[in-house]
C-alpha atoms as a PDB file:
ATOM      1  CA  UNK A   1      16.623  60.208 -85.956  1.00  0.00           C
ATOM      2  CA  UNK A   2      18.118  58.012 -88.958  1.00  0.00           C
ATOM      3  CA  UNK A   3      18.775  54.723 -88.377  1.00  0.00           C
ATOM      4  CA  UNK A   4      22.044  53.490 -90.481  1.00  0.00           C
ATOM      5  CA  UNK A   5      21.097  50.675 -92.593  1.00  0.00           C
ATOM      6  CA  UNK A   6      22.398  47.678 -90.715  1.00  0.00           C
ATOM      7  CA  UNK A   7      20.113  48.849 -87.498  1.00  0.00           C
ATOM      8  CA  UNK A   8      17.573  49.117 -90.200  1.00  0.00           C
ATOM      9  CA  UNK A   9      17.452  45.476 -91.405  1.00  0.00           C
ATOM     10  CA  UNK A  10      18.064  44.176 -87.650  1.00  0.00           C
ATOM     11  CA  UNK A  11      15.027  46.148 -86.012  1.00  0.00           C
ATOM     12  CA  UNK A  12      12.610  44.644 -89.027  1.00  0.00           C
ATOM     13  CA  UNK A  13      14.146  41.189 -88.822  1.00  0.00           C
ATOM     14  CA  UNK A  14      14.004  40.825 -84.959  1.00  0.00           C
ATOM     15  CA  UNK A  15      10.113  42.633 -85.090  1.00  0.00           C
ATOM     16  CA  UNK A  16       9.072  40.357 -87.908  1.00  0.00           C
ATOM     17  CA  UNK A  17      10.649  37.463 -85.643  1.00  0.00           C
ATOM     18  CA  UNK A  18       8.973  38.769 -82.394  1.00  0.00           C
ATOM     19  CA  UNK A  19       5.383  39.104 -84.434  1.00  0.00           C
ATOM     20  CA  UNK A  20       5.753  35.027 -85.741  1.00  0.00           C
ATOM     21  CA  UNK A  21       6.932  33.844 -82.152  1.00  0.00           C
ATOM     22  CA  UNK A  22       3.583  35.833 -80.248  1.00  0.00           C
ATOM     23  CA  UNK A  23       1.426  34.931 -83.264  1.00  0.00           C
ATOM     24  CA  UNK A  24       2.199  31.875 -82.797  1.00  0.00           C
ATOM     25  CA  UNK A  25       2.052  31.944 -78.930  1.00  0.00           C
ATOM     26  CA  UNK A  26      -1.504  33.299 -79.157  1.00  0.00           C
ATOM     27  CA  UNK A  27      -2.703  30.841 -81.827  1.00  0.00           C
ATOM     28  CA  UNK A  28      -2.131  28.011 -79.873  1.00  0.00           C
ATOM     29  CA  UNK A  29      -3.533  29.495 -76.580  1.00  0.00           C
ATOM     30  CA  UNK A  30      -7.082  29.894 -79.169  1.00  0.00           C
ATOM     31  CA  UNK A  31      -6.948  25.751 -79.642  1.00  0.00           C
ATOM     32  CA  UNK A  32      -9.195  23.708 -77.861  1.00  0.00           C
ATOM     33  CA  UNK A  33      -8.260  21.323 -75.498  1.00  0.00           C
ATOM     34  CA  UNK A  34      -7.604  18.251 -77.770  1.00  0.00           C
ATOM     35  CA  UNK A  35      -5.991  19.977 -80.259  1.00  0.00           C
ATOM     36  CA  UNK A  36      -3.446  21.549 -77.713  1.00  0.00           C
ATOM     37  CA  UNK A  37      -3.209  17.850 -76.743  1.00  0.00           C
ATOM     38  CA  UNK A  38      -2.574  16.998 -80.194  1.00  0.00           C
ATOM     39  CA  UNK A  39      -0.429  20.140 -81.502  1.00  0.00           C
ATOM     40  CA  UNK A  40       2.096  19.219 -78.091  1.00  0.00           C
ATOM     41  CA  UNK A  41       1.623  15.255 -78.496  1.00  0.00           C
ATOM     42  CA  UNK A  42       4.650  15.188 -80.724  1.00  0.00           C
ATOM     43  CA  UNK A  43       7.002  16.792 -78.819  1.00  0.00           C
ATOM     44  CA  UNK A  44       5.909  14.797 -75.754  1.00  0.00           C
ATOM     45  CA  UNK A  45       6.823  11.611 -77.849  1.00  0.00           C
ATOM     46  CA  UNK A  46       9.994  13.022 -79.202  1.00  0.00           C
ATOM     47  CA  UNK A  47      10.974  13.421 -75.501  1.00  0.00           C
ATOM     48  CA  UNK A  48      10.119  10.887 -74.256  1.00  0.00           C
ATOM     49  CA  UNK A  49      12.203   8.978 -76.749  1.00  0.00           C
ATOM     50  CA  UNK A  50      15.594  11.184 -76.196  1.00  0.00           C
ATOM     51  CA  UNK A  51      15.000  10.828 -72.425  1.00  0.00           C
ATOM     52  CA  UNK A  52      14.646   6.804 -72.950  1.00  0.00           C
ATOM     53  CA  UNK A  53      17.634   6.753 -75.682  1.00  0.00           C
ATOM     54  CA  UNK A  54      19.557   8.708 -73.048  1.00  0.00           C
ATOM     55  CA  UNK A  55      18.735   6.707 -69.783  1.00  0.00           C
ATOM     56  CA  UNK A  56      16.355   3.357 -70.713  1.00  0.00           C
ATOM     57  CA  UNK A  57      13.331   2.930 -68.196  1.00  0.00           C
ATOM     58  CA  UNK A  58      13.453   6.686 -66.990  1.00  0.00           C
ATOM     59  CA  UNK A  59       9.863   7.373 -68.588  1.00  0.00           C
ATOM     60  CA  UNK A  60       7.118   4.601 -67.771  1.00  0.00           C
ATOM     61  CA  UNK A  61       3.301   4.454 -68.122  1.00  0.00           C
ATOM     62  CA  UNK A  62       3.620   5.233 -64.354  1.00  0.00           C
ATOM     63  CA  UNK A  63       5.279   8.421 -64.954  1.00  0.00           C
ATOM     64  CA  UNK A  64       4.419   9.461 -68.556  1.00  0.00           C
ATOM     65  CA  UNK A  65       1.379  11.985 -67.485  1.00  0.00           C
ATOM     66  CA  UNK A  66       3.571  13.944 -64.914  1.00  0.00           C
ATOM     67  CA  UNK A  67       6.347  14.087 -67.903  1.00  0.00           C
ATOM     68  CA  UNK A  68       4.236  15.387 -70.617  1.00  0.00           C
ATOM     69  CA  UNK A  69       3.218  17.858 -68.704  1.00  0.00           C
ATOM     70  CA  UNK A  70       6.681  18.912 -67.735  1.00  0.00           C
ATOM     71  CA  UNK A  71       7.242  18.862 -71.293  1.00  0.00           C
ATOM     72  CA  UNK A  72       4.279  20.955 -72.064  1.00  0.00           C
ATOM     73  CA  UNK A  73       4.889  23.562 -69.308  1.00  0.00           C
ATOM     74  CA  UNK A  74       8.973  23.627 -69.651  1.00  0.00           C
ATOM     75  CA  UNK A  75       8.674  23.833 -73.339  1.00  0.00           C
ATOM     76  CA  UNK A  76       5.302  24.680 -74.492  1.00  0.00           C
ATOM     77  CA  UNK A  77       5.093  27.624 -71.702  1.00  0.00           C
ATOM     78  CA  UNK A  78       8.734  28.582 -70.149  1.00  0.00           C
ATOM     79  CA  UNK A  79      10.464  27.992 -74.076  1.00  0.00           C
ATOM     80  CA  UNK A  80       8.172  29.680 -76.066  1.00  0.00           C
ATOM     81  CA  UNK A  81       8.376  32.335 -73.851  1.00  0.00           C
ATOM     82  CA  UNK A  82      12.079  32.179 -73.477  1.00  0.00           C
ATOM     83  CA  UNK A  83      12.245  32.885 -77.323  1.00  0.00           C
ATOM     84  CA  UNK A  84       9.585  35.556 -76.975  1.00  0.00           C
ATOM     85  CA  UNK A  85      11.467  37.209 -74.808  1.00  0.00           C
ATOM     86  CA  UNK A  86      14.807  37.170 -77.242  1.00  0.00           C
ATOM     87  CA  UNK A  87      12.974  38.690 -79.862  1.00  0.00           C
ATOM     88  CA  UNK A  88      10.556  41.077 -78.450  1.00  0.00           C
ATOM     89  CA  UNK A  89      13.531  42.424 -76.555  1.00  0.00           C
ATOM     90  CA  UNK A  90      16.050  42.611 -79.350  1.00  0.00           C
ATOM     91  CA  UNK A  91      12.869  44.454 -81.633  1.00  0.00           C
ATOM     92  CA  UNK A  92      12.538  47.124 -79.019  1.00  0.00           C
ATOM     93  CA  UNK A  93      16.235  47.664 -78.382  1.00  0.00           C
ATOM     94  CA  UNK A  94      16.554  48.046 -82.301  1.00  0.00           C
ATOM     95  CA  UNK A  95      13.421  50.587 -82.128  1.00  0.00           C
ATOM     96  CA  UNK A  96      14.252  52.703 -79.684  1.00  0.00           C
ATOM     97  CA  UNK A  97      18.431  52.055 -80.298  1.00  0.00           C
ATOM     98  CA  UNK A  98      18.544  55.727 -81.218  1.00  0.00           C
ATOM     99  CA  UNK A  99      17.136  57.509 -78.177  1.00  0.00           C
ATOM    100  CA  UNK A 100      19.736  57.937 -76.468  1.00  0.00           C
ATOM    101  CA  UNK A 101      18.540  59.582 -73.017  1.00  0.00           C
ATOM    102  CA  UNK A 102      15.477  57.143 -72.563  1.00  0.00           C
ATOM    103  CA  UNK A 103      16.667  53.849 -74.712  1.00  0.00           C
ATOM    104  CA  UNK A 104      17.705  51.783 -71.561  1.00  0.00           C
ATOM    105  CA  UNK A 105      14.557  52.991 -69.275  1.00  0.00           C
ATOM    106  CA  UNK A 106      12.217  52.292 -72.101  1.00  0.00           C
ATOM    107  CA  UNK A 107      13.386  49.467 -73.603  1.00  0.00           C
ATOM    108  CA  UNK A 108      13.359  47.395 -69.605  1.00  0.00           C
ATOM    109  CA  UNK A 109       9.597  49.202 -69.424  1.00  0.00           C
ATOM    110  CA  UNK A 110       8.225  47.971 -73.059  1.00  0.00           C
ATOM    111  CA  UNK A 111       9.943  44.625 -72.695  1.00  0.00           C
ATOM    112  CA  UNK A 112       8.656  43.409 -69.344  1.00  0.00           C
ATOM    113  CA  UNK A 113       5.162  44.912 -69.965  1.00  0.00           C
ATOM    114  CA  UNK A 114       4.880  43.092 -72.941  1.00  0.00           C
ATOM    115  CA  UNK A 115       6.201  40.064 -71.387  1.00  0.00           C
ATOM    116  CA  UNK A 116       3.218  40.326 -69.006  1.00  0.00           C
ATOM    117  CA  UNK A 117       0.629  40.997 -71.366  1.00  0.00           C
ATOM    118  CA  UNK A 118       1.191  38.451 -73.564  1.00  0.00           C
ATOM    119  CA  UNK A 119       1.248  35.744 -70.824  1.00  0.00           C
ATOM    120  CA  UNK A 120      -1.704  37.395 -69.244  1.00  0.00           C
ATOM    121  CA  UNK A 121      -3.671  37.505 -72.528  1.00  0.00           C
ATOM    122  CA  UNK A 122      -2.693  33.585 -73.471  1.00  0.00           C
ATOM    123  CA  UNK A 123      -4.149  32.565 -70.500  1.00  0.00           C
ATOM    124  CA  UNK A 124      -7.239  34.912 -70.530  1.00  0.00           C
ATOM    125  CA  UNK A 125      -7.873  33.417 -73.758  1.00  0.00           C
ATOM    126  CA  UNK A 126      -7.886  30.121 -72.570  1.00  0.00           C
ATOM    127  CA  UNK A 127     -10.671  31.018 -70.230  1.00  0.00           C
ATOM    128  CA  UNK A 128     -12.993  31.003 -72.949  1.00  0.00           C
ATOM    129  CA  UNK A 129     -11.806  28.105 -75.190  1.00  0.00           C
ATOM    130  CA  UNK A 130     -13.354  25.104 -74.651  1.00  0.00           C
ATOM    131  CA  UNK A 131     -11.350  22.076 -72.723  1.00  0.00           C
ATOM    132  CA  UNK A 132      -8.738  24.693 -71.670  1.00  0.00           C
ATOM    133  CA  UNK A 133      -8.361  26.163 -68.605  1.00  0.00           C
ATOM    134  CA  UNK A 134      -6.212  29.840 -67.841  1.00  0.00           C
ATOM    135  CA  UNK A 135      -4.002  29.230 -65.064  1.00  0.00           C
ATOM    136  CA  UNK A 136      -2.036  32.289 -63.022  1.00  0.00           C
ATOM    137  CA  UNK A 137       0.640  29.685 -62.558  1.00  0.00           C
ATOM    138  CA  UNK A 138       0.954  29.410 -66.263  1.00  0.00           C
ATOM    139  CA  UNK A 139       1.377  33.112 -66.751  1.00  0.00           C
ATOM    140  CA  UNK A 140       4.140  32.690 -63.853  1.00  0.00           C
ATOM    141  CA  UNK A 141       6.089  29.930 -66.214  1.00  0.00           C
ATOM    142  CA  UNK A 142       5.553  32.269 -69.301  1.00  0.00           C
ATOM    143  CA  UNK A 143       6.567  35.794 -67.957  1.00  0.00           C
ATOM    144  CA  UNK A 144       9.905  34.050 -66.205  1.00  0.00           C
ATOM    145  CA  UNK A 145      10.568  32.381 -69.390  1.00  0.00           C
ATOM    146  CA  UNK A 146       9.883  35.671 -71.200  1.00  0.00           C
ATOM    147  CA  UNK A 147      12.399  37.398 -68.348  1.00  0.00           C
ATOM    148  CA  UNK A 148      14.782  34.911 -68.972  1.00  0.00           C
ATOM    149  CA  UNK A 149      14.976  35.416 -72.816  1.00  0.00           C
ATOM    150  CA  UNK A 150      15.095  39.328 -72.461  1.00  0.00           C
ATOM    151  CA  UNK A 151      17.750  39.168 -69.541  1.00  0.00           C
ATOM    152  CA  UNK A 152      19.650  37.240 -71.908  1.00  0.00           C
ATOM    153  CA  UNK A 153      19.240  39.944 -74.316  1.00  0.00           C
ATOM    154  CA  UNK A 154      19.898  42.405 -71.223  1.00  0.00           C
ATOM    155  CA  UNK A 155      23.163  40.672 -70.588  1.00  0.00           C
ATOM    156  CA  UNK A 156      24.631  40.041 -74.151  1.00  0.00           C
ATOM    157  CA  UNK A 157      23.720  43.717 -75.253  1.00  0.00           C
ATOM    158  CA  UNK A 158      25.405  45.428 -71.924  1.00  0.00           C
ATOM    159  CA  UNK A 159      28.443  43.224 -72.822  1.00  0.00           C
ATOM    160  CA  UNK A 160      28.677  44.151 -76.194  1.00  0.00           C
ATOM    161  CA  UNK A 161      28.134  47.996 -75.508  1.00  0.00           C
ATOM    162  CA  UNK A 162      30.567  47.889 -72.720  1.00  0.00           C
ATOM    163  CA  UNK A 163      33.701  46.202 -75.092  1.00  0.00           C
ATOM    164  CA  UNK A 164      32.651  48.608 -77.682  1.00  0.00           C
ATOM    165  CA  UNK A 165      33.028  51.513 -75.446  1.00  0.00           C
ATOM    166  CA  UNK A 166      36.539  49.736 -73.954  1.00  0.00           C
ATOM    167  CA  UNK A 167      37.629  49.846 -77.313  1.00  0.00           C
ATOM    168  CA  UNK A 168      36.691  53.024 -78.530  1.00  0.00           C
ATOM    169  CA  UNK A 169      38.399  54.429 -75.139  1.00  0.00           C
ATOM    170  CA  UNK A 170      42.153  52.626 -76.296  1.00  0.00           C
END
């Protein structure tokens, strides 16, 4: 089945996208325990300062453990996995876009199991890095953030086929 040329360029952009977002996913589930610490540091302390800027006082020295670690699991876990989900979804939609009968059945079936493997396999790895710890409630955050990005996907793509087909009906 040909693919025209714009499909073309989409499915390679969105894979190529997908492969940097999991590479990157799985690299930092390989880091030990202070350098996860360090690696999310930043974007603990870049919160922390919006959240101040935004409401003075909200984060103290009393609270500041129980916030970075929202931070880490509502960005590090449930975001990354968010944008996992966009891409890996949009890569398999573009690679299967052609076959017709199956597209739908096997795009929902290679997105979610993907999804799960890749949170599975983060946290697995962590298992045997030292300071880190796999947790299943981790691979909860990252497979709903993962659903979440490819429901998105789900929901923009059904939209977009349906006011095609609207169209093409007038």
């Amino acid at each position: 089945m040909k693919k025209n040329k714009l499909d073309l360029i989409l499915m390679i952009i969105f894979t190529v996208l997908a492969v940097a977002i999991n590479a990157y996913i799985i690299y930092h589930s390989c880091l030990n325990g202070a350098q996860s610490s360090q690696a999310s540091q930043g974007v603990v302390e870049v919160s922390e300062e919006v959240v101040n800027t935004v409401r003075p006082g909200t984060v103290t020295p009393e609270n500041y453990n129980a916030f970075a670690t929202f931070i880490r699991k509502s960005l590090g876990h449930f975001g990354l996995f968010v944008v996992s989900g966009i891409f890996s979804s949009l890569a398999i939609y573009y690679i299967f876009k052609d076959f017709k009968w199956i597209k739908h059945f096997l795009n929902t079936i290679f997105a979610l199991s993907f999804g799960l493997i890749i949170a599975m396999t983060t946290e697995i790895i962590q298992l045997n890095v030292p300071e880190r710890s796999g947790e299943f409630t981790d691979v909860l955050i990252d497979y709903g953030g993962y659903l979440l990005g490819a429901f998105l996907v789900g929901l923009v793509l059904f939209l977009v086929i349906r006011h095609q087909r609207k169209k093409q009906r007038e």
